[in-house]
Protein backbone atom coordinates (compact mmCIF):
# COMPACT_ATOMS: atom_id res chain seq x y z
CA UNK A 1 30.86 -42.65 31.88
CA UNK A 2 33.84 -41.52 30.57
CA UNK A 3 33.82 -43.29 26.82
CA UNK A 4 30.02 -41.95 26.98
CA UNK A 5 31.16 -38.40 27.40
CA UNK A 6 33.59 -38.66 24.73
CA UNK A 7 30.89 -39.88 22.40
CA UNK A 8 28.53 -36.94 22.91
CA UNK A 9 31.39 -34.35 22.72
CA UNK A 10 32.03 -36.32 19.38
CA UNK A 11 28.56 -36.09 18.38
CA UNK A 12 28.65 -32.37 19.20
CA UNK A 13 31.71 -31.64 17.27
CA UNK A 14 30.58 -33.43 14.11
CA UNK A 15 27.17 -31.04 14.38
CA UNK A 16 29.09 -28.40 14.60
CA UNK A 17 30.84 -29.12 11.45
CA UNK A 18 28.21 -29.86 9.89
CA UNK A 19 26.37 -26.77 10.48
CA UNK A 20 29.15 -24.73 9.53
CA UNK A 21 29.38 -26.64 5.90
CA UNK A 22 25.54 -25.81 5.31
CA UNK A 23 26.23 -22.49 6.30
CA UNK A 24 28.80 -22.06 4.08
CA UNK A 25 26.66 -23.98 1.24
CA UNK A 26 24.04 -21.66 1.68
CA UNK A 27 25.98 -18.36 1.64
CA UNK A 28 27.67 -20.22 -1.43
CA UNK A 29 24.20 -20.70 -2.90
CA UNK A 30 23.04 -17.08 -2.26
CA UNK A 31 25.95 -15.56 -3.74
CA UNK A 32 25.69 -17.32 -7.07
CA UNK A 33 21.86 -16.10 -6.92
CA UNK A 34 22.92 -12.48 -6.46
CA UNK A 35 25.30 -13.03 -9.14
CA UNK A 36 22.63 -14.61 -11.57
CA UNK A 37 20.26 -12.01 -10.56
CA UNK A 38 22.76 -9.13 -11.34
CA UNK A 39 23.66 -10.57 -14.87
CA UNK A 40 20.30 -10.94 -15.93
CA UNK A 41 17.86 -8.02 -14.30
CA UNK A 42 20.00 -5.73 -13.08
CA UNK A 43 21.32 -4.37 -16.25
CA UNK A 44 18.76 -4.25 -18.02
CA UNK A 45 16.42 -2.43 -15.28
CA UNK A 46 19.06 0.42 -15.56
CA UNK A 47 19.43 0.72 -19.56
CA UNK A 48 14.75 0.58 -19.41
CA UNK A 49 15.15 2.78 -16.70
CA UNK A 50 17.51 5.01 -18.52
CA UNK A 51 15.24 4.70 -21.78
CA UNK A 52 12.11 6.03 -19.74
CA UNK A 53 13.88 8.95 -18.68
CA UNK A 54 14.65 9.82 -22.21
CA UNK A 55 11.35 9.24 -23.61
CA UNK A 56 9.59 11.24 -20.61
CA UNK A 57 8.25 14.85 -21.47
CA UNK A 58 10.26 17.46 -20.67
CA UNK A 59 9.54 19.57 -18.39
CA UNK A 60 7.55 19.49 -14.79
CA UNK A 61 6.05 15.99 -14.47
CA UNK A 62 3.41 15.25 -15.88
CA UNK A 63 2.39 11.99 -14.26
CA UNK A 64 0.93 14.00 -11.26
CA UNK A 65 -2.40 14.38 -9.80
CA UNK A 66 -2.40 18.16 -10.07
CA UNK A 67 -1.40 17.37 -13.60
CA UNK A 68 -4.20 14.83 -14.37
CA UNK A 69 -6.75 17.04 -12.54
CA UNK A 70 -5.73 19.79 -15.05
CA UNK A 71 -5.62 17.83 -18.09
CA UNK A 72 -9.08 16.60 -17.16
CA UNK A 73 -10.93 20.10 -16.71
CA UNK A 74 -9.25 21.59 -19.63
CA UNK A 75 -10.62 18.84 -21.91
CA UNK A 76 -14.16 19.81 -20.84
CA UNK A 77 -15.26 16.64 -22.43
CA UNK A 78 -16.85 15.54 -19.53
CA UNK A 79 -18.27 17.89 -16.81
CA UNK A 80 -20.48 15.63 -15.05
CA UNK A 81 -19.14 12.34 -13.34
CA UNK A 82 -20.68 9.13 -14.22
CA UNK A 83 -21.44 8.63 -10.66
CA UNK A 84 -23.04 11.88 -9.94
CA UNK A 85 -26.88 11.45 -9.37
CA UNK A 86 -27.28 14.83 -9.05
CA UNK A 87 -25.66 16.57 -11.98
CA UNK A 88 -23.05 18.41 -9.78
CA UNK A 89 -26.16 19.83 -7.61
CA UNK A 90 -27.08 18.87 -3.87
CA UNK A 91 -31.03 16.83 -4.18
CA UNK A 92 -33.57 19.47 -3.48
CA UNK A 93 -35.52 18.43 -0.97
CA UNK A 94 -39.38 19.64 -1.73
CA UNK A 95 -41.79 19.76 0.85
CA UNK A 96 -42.23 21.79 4.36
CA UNK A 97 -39.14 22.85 6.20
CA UNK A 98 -39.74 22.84 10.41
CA UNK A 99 -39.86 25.74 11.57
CA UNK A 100 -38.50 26.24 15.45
CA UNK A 101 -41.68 26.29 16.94
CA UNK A 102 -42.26 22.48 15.97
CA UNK A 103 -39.38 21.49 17.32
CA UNK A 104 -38.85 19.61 20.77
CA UNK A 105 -37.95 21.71 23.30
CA UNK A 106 -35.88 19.31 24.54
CA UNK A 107 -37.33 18.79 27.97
CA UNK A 108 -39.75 16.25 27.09
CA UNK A 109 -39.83 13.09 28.81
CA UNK A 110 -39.59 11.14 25.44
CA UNK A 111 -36.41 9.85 23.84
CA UNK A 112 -33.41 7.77 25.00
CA UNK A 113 -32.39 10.06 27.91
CA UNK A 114 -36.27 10.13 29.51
CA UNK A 115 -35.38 6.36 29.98
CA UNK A 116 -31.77 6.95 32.02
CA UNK A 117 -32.05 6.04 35.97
C-alpha cells in the first residue's frame, strides 16, 4: 500500500511539472507571437492610419450618410430609383371605390368569428 501511494504521489508530482513547463511554453510561445505581430502590423497600421488622416478632406466628414444622401440629391442625375415601379408615385388603383353602404355591417354570421363556440 504504502510503495503504491508513493508511486501515485510521484505520478502526480511529475504531472504537475509537466503542466507547469507547457504552461510556461505556451505563454513563451504567445509572447514571441505578440512580439512578431507588433514588429510587423502594428507599425505600419499606425503610419496607414496616420496617412489616411492626412489625405482625408478637411472639414466635417464626409463619409456619412447625411453626407452621401446630400451628395446624391444635389447631383440630380438620378431622381428615380432603379427599383421604383412606380416612378416615385403610389399605383393608382382604377376602378370603383366601396362606398359604406356595401360594406358588412359586421354582424353577419359569416367569417372566422360566426364559426367560434
Amino acid at each position: 500500500e504504502y510503495s503504491k501511494a508513493k508511486q501515485e504521489l510521484a505520478d502526480v508530482k511529475k504531472s504537475m511539472e509537466q503542466a507547469a513547463s507547457n504552461a510556461q511554453a505556451q505563454q513563451t510561445k504567445q509572447t514571441e507571437q505578440q512580439q512578431w505581430y507588433n514588429d510587423n502590423f502594428r507599425k505600419a497600421a499606425a503610419t496607414n492610419a496616420a496617412q489616411r488622416r492626412k489625405e482625408a478632406p478637411a472639414g466635417p466628414n464626409k463619409n456619412t450618410a447625411y453626407a452621401r444622401k446630400q451628395q446624391w440629391d444635389a447631383s440630380g442625375a438620378n431622381t428615380r430609383r432603379a427599383w421604383d415601379q412606380f416612378g416615385g408615385t403610389s399605383p393608382k388603383k382604377h376602378g370603383q371605390k366601396k362606398s359604406s353602404k356595401d360594406a358588412p355591417s359586421g354582424g353577419g354570421t359569416s367569417g372566422p368569428s360566426a364559426n367560434k363556440g
